[in-house]
Protein backbone atom coordinates (compact mmCIF):
# COMPACT_ATOMS: atom_id res chain seq x y z
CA UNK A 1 -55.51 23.01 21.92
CA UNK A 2 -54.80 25.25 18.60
CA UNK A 3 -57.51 25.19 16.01
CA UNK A 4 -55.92 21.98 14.15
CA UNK A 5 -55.91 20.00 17.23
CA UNK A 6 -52.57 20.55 17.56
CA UNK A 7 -51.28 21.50 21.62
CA UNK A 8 -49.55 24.98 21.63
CA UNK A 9 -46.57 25.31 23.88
CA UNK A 10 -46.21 28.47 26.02
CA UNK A 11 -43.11 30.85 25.29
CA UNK A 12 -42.39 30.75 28.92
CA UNK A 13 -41.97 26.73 28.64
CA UNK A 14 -40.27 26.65 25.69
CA UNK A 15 -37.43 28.63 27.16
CA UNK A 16 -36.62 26.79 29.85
CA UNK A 17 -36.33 24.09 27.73
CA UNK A 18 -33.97 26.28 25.20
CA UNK A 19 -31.97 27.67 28.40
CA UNK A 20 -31.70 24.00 29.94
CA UNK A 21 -30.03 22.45 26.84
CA UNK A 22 -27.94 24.94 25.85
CA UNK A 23 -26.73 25.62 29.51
CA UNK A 24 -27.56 28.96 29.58
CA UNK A 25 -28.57 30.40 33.27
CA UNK A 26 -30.67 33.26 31.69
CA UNK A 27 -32.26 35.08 28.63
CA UNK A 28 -32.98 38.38 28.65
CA UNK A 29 -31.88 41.89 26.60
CA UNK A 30 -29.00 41.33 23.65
CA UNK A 31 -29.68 37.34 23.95
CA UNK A 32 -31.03 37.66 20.62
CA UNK A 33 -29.35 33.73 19.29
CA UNK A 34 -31.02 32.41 22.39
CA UNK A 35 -34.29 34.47 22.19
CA UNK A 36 -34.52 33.50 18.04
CA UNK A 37 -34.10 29.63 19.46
CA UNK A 38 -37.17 29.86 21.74
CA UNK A 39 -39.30 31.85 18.72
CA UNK A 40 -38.31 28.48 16.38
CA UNK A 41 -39.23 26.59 19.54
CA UNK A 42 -42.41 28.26 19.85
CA UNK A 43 -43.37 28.43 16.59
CA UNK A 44 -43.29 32.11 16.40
CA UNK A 45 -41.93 34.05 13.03
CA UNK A 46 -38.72 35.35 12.57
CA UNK A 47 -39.01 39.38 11.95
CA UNK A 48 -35.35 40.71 12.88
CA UNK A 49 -35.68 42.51 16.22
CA UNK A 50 -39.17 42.19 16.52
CA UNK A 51 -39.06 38.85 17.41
CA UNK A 52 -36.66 39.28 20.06
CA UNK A 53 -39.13 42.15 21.49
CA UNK A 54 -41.95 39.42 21.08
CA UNK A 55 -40.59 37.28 23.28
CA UNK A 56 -39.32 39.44 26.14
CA UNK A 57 -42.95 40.31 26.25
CA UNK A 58 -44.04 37.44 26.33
CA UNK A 59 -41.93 36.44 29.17
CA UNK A 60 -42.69 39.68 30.86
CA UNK A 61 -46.53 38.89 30.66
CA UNK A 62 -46.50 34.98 31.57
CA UNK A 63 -42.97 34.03 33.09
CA UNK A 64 -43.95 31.05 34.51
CA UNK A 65 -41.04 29.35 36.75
CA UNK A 66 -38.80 31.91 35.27
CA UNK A 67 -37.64 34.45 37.58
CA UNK A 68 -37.87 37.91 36.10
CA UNK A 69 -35.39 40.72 37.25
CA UNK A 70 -33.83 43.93 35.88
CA UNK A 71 -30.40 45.12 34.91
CA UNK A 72 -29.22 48.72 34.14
CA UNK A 73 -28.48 49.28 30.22
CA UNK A 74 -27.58 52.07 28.47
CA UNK A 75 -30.84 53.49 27.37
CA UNK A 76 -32.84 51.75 31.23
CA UNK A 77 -33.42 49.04 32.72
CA UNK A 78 -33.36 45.56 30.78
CA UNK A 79 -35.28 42.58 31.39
CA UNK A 80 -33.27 39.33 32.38
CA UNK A 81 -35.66 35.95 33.32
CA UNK A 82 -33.14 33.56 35.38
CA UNK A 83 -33.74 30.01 35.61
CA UNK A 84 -35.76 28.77 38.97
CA UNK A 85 -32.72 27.29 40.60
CA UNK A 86 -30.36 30.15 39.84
CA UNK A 87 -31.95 32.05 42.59
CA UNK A 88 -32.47 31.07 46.17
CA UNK A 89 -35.11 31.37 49.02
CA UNK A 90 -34.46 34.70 49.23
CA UNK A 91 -34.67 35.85 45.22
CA UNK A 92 -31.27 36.62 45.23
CA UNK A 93 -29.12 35.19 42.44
CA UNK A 94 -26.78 32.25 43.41
């Protein structure tokens, strides 16, 4: 519970529940409408780009059913968290 009382979602939860009704499979790098939903969702404030980059970490620290994997960008590798049933036994996307 938060110091009002008040029960604090996780960042990991409330993007399943962004990517769910929005029908998204996944959130990751250059999502930044999506990842700006989950901050509202979360209760996290909005500062430009730094939100999105507060988020991906998050994600990247606690992921919970979220599947985490990489994709090559232009300047690395980006972080992409798929959906649970987007990926099979095997952790290979569907």
């Amino acid at each position: 519970m938060g110091r009002l009382g008040t029960v604090r979602k996780r960042i990991c939860d409330c993007a399943v529940e962004v990517l769910r009704e929005t029908d998204n499979p996944a959130v990751g790098y250059g999502d930044a409408g999506l990842l700006h939903m989950i901050a509202e969702r979360a209760g996290v404030p909005h500062k430009a780009w730094f939100t999105e980059d507060r988020i991906l970490n998050a994600l990247s620290r606690t992921p919970g059913s979220l599947v985490p994997r990489y994709f090559q960008a232009r300047r690395g590798l980006a972080r992409v968290f798929y959906l649970p049933e987007e990926v099979d036994e095997d952790g290979k996307l569907k």
